[in-house]
Protein backbone atom coordinates (compact mmCIF):
# COMPACT_ATOMS: atom_id res chain seq x y z
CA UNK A 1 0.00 0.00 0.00
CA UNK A 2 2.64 2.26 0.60
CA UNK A 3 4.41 2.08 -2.80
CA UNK A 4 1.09 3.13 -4.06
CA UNK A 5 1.09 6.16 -1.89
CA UNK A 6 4.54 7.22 -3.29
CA UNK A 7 3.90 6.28 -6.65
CA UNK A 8 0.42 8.05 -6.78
CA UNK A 9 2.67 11.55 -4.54
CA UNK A 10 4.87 11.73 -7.53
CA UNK A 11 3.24 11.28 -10.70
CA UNK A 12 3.34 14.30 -12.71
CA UNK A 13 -0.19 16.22 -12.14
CA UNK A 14 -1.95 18.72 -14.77
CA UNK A 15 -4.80 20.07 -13.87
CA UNK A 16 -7.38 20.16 -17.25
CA UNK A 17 -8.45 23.89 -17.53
CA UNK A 18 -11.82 24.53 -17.19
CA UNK A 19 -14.23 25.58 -19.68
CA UNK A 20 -15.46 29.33 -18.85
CA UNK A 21 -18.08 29.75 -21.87
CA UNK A 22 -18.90 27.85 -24.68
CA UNK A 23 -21.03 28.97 -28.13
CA UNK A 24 -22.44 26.23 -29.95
CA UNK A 25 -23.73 25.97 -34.05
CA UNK A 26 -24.22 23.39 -36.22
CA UNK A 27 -20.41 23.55 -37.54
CA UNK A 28 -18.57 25.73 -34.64
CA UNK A 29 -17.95 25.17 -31.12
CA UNK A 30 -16.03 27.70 -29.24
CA UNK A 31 -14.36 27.42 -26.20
CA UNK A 32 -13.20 30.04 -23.64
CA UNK A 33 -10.90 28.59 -20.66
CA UNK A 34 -9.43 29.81 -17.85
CA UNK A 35 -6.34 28.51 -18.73
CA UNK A 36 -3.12 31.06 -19.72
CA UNK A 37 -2.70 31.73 -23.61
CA UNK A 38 -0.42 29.38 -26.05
CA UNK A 39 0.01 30.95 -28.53
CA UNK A 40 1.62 33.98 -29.86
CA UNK A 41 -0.71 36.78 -30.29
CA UNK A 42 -0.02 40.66 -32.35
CA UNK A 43 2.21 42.63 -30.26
CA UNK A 44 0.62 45.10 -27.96
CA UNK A 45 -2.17 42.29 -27.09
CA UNK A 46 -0.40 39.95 -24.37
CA UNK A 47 -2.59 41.72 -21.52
CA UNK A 48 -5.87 42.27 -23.20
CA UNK A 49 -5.42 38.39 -24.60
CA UNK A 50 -4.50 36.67 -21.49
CA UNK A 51 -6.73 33.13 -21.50
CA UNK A 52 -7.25 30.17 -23.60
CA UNK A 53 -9.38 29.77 -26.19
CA UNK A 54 -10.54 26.96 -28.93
CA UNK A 55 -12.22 27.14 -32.35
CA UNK A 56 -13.20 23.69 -33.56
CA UNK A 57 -14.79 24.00 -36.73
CA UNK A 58 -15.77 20.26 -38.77
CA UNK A 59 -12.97 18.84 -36.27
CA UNK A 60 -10.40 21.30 -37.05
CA UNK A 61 -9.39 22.36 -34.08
CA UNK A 62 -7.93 26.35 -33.82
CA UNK A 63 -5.46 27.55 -30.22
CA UNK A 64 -6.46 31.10 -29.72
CA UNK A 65 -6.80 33.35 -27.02
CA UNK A 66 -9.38 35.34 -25.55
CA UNK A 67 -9.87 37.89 -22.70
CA UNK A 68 -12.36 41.15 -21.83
CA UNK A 69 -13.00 43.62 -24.35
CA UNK A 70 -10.90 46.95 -22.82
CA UNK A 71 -13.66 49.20 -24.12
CA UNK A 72 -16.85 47.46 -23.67
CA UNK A 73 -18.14 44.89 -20.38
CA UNK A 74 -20.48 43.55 -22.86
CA UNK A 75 -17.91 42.01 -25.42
CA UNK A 76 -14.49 39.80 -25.41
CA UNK A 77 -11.82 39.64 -28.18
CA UNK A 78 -10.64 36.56 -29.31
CA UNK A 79 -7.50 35.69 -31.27
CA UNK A 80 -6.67 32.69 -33.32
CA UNK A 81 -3.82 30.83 -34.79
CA UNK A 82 -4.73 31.35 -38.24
CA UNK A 83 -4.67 35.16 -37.40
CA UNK A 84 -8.66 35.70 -37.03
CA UNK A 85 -9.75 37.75 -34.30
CA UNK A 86 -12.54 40.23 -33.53
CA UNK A 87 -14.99 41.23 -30.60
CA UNK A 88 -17.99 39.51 -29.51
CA UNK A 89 -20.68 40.35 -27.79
CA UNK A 90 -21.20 38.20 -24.22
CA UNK A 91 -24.83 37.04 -24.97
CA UNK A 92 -23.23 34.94 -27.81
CA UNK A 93 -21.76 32.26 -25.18
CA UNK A 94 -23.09 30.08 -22.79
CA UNK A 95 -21.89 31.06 -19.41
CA UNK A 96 -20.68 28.53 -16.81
CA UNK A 97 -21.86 29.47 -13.07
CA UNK A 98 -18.79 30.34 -11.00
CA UNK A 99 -18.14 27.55 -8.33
């Protein structure tokens, strides 16, 4: 029981990042985490762009980045690998309640 213990005390852990908002078609899903951001993002955008994002469109699956709209409560920016972005308005996502 005890080399269980230790083996189960030192396995590597990763915590999965939990989905924040969600928007849902027929071909897109979009996820907003509240993860840090992969990817590489314009210049000038690191703070406004701070979480993780994912665009999976048909099962092609896009990193991006996400965070509040500086101007506006009512919209975030998102930011994509292929270099897509823009603004959206909040009502466009699913919410998750905060725990």
């Amino acid at each position: 029981m005890r080399w269980l213990l230790a083996v189960l005390l030192f396995l590597p852990f990763t915590a999965e990042a939990a989905v924040v908002a969600s928007f849902k078609s027929a071909a897109v899903v979009v996820n907003l985490t509240d993860d840090k951001c992969k990817i590489a993002v314009p210049p000038g955008l690191e703070k406004q762009l701070p979480n993780h994002a994912t665009w999976d469109e048909q099962g092609k699956i896009y990193k991006g980045c996400w965070g509040e709209h500086p101007g506006s409560k009512d919209h975030v920016i998102m930011f994509f690998e292929d270099n897509t972005g823009g603004a959206v308005h909040r009502n466009q996502f699913t919410w998750m309640p905060k725990v």
